[in-house]
C-alpha atoms as a PDB file:
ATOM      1  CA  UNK A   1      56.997  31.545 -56.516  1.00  0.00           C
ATOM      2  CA  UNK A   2      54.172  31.184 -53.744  1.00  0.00           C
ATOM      3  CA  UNK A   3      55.300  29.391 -51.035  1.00  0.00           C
ATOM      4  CA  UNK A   4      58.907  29.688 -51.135  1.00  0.00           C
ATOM      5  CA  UNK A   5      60.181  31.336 -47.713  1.00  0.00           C
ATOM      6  CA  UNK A   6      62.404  34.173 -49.684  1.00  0.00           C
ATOM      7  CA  UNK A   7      60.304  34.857 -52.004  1.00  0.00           C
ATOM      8  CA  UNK A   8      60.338  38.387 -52.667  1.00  0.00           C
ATOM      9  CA  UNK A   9      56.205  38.845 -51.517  1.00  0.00           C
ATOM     10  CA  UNK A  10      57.219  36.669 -48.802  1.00  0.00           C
ATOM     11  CA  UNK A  11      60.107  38.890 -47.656  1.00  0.00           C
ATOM     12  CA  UNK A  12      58.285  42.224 -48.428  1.00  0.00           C
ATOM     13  CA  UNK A  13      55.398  41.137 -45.750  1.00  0.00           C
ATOM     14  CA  UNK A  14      58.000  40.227 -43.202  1.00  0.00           C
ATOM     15  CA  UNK A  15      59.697  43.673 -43.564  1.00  0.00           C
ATOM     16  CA  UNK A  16      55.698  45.738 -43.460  1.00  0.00           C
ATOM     17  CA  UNK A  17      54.965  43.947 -40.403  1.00  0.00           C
ATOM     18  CA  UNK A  18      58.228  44.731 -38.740  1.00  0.00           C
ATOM     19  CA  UNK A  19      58.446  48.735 -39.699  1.00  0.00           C
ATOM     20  CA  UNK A  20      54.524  48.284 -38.687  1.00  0.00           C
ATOM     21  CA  UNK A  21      56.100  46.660 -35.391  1.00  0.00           C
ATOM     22  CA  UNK A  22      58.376  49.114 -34.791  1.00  0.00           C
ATOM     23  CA  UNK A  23      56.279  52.044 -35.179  1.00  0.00           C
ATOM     24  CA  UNK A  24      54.148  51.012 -32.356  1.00  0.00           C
ATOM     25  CA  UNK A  25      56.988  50.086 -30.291  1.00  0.00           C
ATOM     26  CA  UNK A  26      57.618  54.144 -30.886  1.00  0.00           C
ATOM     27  CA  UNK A  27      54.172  54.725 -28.642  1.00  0.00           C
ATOM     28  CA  UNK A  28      53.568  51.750 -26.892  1.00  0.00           C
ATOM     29  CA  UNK A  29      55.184  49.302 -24.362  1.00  0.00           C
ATOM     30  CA  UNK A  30      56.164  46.029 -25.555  1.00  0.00           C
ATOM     31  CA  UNK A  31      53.473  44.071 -23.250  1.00  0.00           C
ATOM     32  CA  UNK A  32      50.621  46.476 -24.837  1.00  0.00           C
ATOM     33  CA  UNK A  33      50.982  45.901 -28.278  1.00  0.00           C
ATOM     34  CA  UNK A  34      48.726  43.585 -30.108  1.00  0.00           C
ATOM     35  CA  UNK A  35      48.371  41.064 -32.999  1.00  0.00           C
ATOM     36  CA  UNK A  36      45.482  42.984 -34.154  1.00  0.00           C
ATOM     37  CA  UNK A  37      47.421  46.474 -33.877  1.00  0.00           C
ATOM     38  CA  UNK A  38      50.470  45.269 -35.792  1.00  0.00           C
ATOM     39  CA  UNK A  39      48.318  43.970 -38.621  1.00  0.00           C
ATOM     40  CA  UNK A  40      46.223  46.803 -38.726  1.00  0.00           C
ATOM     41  CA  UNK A  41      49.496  48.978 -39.204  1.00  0.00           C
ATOM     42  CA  UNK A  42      50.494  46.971 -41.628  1.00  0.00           C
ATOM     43  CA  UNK A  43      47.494  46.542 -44.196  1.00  0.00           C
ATOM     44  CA  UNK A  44      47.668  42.291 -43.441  1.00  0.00           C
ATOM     45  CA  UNK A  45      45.488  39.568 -41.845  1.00  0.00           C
ATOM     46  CA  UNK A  46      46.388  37.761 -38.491  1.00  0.00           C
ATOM     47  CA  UNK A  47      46.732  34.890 -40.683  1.00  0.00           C
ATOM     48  CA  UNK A  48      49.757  36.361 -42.563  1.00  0.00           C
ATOM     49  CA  UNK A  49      50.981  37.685 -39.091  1.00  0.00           C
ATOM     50  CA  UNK A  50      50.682  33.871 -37.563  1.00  0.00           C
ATOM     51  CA  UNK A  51      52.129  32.655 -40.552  1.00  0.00           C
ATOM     52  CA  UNK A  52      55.559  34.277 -39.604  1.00  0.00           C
ATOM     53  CA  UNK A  53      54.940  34.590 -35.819  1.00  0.00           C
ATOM     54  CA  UNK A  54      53.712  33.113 -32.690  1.00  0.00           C
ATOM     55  CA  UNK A  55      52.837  37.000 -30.831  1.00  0.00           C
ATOM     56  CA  UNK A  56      54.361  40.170 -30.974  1.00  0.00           C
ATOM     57  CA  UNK A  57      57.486  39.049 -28.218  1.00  0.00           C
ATOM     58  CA  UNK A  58      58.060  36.435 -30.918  1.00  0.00           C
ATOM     59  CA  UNK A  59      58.145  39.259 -33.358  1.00  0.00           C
ATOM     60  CA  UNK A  60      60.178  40.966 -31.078  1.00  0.00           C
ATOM     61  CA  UNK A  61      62.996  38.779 -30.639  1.00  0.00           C
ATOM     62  CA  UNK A  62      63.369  37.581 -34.348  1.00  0.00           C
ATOM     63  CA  UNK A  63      64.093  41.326 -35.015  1.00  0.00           C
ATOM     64  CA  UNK A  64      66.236  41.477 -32.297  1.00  0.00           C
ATOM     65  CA  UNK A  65      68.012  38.204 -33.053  1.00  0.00           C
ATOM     66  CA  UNK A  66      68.686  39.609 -36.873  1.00  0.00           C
ATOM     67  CA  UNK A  67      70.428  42.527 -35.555  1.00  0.00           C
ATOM     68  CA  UNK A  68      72.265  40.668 -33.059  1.00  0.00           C
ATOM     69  CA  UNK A  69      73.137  38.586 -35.673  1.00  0.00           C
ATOM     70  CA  UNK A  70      74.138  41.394 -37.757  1.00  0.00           C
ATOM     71  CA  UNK A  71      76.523  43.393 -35.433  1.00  0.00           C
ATOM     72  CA  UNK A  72      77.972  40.173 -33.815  1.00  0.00           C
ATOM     73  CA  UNK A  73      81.181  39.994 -35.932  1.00  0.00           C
ATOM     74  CA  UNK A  74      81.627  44.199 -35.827  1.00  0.00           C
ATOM     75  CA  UNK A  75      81.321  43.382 -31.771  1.00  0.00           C
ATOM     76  CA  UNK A  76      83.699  40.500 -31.168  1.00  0.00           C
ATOM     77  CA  UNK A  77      86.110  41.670 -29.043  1.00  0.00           C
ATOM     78  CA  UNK A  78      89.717  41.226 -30.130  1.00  0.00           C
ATOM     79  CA  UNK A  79      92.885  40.652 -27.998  1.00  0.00           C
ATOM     80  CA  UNK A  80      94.793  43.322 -25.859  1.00  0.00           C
ATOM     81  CA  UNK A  81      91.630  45.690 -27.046  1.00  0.00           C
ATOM     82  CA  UNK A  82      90.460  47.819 -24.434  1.00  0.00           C
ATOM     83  CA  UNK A  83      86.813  48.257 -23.507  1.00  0.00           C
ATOM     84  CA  UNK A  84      86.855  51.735 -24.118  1.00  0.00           C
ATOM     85  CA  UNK A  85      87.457  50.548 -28.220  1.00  0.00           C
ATOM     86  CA  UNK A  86      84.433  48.280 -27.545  1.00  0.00           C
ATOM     87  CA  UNK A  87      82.466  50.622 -26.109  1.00  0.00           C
ATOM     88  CA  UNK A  88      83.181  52.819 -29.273  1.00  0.00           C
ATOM     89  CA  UNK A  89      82.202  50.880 -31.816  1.00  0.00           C
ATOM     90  CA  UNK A  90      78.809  50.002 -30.213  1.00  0.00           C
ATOM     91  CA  UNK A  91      77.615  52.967 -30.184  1.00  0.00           C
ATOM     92  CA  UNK A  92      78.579  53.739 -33.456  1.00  0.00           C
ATOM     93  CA  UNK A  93      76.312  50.735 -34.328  1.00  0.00           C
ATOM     94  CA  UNK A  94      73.937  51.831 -31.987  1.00  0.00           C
ATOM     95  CA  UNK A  95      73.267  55.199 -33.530  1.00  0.00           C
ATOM     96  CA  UNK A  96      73.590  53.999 -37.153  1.00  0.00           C
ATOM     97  CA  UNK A  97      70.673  51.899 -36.506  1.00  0.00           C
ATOM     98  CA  UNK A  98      68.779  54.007 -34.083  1.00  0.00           C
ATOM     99  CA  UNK A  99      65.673  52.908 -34.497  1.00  0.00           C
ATOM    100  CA  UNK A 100      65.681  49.183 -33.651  1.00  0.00           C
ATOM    101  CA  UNK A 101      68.426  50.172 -31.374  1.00  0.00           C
ATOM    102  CA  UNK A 102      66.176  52.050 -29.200  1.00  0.00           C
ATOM    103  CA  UNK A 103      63.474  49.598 -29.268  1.00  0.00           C
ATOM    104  CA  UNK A 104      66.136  46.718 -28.033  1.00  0.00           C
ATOM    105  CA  UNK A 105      67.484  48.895 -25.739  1.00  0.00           C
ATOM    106  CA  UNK A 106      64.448  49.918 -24.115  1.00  0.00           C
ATOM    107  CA  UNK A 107      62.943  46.976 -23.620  1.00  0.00           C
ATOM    108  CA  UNK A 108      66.410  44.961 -23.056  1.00  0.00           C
ATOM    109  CA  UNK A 109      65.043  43.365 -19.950  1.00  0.00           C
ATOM    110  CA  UNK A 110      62.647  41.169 -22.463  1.00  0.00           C
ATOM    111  CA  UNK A 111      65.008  40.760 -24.969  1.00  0.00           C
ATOM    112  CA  UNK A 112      68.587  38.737 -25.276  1.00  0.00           C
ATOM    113  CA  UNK A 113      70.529  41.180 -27.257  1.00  0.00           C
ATOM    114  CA  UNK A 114      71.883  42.689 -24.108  1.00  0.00           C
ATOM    115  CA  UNK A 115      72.944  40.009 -22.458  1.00  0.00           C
ATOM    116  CA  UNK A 116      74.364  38.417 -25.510  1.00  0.00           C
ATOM    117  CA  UNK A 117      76.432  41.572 -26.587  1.00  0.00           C
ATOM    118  CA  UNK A 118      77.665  42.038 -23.154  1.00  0.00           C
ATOM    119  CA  UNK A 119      78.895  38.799 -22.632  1.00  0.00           C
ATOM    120  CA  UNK A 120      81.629  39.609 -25.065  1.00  0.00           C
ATOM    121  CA  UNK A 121      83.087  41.820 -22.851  1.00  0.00           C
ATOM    122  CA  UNK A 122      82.371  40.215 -19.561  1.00  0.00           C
ATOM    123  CA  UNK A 123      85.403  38.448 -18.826  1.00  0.00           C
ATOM    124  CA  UNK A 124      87.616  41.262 -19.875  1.00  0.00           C
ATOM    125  CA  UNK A 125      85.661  43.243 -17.537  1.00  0.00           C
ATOM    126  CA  UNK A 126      85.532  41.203 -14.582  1.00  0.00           C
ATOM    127  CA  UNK A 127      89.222  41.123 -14.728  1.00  0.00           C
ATOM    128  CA  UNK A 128      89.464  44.606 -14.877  1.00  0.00           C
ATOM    129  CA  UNK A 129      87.355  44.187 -11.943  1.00  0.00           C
ATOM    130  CA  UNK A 130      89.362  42.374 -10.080  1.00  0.00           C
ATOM    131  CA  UNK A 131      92.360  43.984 -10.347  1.00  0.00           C
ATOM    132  CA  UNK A 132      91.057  47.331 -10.322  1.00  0.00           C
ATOM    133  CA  UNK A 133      88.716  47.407  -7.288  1.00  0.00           C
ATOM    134  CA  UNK A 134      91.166  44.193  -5.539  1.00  0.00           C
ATOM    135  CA  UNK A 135      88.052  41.473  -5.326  1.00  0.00           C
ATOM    136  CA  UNK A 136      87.921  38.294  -5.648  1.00  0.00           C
ATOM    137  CA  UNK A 137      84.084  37.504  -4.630  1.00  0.00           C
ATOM    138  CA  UNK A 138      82.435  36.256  -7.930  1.00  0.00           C
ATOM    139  CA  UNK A 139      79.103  37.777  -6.561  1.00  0.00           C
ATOM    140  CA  UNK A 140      80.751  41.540  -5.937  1.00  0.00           C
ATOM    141  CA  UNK A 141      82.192  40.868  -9.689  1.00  0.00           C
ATOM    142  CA  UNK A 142      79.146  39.928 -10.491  1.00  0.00           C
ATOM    143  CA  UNK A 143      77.575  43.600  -9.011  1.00  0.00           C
ATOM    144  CA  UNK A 144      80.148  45.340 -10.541  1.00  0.00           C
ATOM    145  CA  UNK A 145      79.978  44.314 -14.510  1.00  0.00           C
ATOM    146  CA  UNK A 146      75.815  44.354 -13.394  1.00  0.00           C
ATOM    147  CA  UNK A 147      76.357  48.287 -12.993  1.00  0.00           C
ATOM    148  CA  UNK A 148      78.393  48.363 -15.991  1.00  0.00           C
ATOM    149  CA  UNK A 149      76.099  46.972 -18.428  1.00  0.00           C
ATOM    150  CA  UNK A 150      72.978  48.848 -16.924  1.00  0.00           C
ATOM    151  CA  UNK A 151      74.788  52.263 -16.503  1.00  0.00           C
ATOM    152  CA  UNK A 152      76.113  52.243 -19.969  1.00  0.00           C
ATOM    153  CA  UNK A 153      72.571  51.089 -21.473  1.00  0.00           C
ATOM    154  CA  UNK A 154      70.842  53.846 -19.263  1.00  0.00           C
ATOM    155  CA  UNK A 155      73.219  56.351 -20.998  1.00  0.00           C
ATOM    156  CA  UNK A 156      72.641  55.393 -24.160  1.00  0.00           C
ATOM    157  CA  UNK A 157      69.172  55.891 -23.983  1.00  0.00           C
ATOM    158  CA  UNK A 158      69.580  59.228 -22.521  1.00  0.00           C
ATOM    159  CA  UNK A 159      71.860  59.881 -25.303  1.00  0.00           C
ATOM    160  CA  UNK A 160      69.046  59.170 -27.605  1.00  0.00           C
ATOM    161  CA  UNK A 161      66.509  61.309 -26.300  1.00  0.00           C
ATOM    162  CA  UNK A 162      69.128  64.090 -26.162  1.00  0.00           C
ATOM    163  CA  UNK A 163      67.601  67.307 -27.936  1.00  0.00           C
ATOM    164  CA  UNK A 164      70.821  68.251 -28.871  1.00  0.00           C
ATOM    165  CA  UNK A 165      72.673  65.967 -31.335  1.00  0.00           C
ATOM    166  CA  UNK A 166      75.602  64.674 -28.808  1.00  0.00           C
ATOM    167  CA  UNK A 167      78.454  63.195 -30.743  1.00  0.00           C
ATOM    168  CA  UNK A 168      79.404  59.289 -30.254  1.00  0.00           C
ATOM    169  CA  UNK A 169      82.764  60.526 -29.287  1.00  0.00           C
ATOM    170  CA  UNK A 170      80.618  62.140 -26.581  1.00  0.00           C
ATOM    171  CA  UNK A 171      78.957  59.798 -25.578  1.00  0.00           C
ATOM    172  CA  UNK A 172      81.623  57.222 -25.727  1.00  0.00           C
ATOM    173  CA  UNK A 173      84.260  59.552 -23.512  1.00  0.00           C
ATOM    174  CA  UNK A 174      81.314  59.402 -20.814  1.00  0.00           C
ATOM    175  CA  UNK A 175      81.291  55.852 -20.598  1.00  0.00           C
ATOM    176  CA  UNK A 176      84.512  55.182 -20.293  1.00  0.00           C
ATOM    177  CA  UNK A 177      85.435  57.897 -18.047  1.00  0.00           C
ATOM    178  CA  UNK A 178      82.213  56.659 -15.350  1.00  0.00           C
ATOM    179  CA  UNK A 179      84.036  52.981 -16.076  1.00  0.00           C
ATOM    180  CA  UNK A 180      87.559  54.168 -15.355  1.00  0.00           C
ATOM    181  CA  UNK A 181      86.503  56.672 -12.632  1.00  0.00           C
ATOM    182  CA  UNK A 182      84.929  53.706 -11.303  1.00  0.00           C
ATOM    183  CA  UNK A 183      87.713  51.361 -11.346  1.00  0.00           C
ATOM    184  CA  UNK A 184      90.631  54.022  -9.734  1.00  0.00           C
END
């Protein structure tokens, strides 16, 4: 029916002007890309665009807040787990969705996946701060799990772009060796 939200025409135009989205994000910046060159890419009108979306950082963080939304309950962080576990699992989801992964990722400083899938581990971390590196100051703390999250996203990245196909286990024994190398 025309006019229903899910429709099935409604829901196939959403998903063309997101894979549209997404292959410019593979070219472009973020702050480059246009109404006009998403709907180009994906055979629609800025109407239909504006229907669904305010501008392409709109566009951007209703894809991003669907995956978030997606991995959430695979990320919650259960007791006596150790971030290493975490750290595992994320980039397992992190390379079996590669492509929006890399597009969050990258651009994470626009976005709130980051912060939001972070925060799960924050606490846990800062303790491990704590007692690990003997601070107290909540703005040292604060340094510390800021290095963490950056480091690790940095990596990632770089894992991404490697030529050769690293392994998650790779990639996952990195990051928590440079986090328990850092807290000895």
């Amino acid at each position: 029916m025309v006019g229903i939200k899910n429709n099935r025409r409604t829901q196939y135009t959403l998903q063309v002007i997101k894979e549209a989205f997404l292959r410019l994000l593979n070219t472009n910046e973020l702050s480059k890309i246009t109404v006009t060159q998403i709907c180009r890419e994906a055979d629609v009108n800025r109407g239909t665009f504006y229907l669904h979306f305010d501008d392409p950082l709109d566009l951007f963080h209703k894809i991003e807040a669907e995956f978030v939304d997606q991995i959430r309950p695979v990320l919650a962080i259960r007791p006596q787990e150790q971030i290493h576990d975490w750290l595992k699992r994320l980039t397992l989801i992190f390379k079996d969705n590669e492509v929006v992964s890399r597009m969050i990722l990258a651009n994470y400083r626009d976005g709130i996946m980051v912060s939001e899938l972070f925060s799960e581990v924050r606490e846990q971390a800062i303790e491990e701060f704590k007692e690990d590196f003997h601070e107290q100051n909540p703005h040292i703390l604060k340094y510390y799990f800021s290095y963490f999250v950056n480091g690790s996203i940095s990596a990632i990245l770089s894992w991404f772009a490697d030529e050769e196909d690293q392994s998650i286990e790779g990639i996952t024994k990195a990051l928590a060796n440079v986090l328990s190398r850092s807290t000895e």
